[in-house]
C-alpha atoms as a PDB file:
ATOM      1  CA  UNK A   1       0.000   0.000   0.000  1.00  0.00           C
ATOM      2  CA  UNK A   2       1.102   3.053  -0.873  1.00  0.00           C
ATOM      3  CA  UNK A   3       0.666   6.651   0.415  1.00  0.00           C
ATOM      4  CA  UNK A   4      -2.090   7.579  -2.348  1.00  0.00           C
ATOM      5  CA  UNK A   5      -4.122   4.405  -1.367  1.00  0.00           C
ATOM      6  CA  UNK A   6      -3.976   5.140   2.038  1.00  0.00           C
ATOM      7  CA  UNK A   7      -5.286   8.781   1.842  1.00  0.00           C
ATOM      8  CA  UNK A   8      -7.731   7.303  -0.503  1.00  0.00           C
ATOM      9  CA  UNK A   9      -9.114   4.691   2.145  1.00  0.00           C
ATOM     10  CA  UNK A  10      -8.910   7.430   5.164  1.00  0.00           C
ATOM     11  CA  UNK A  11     -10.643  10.160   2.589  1.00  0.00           C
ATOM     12  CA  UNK A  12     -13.095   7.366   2.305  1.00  0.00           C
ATOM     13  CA  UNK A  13     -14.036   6.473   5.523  1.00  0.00           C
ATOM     14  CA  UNK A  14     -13.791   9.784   7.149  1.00  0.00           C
ATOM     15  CA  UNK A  15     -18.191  10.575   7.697  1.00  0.00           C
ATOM     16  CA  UNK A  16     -17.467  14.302   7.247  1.00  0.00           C
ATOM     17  CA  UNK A  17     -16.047  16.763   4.719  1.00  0.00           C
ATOM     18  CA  UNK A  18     -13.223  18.720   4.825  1.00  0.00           C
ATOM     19  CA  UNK A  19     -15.228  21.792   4.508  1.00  0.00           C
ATOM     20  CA  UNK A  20     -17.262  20.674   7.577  1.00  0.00           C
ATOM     21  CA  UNK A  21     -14.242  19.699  10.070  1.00  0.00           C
ATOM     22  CA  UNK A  22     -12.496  23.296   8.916  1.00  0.00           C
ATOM     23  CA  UNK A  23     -15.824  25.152  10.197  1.00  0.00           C
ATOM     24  CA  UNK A  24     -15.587  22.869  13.485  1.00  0.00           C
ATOM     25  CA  UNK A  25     -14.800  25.391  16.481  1.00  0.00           C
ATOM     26  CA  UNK A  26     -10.957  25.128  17.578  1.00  0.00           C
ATOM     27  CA  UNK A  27      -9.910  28.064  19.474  1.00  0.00           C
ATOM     28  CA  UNK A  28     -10.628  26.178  22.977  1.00  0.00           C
ATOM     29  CA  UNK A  29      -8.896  23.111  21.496  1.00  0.00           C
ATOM     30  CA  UNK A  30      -5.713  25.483  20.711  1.00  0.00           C
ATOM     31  CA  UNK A  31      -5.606  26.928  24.008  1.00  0.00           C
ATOM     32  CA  UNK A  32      -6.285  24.160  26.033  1.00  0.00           C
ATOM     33  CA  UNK A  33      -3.349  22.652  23.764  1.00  0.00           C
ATOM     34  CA  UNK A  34      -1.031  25.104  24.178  1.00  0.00           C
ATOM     35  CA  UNK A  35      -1.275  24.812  28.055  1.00  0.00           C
ATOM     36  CA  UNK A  36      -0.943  21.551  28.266  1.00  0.00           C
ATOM     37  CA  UNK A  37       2.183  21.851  26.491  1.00  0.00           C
ATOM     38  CA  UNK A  38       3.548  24.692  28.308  1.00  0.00           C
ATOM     39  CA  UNK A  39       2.935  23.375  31.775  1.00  0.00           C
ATOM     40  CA  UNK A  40       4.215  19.629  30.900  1.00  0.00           C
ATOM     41  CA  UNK A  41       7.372  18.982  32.418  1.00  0.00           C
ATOM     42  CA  UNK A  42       9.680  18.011  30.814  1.00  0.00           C
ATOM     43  CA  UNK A  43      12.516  14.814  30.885  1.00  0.00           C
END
């Protein structure tokens, strides 16, 4: 399998557009995200 078959059987089994997981809301996700990361320690 190659990389164009795989994006072709994700594309495939993914239930929503592109379009409709751009318009999904992300600014909490970012945030919450970005603190995680900044307030992991760190090895």
């Amino acid at each position: 399998m190659n990389d164009h078959e795989l994006d072709q059987l994700i594309a495939r089994a993914n239930p929503y557009g592109d379009d409709t997981v751009r318009r999904l809301p992300a600014g909490a996700a970012e945030s919450d995200l970005l603190e995680e990361i900044m307030t992991s320690r760190t090895v």
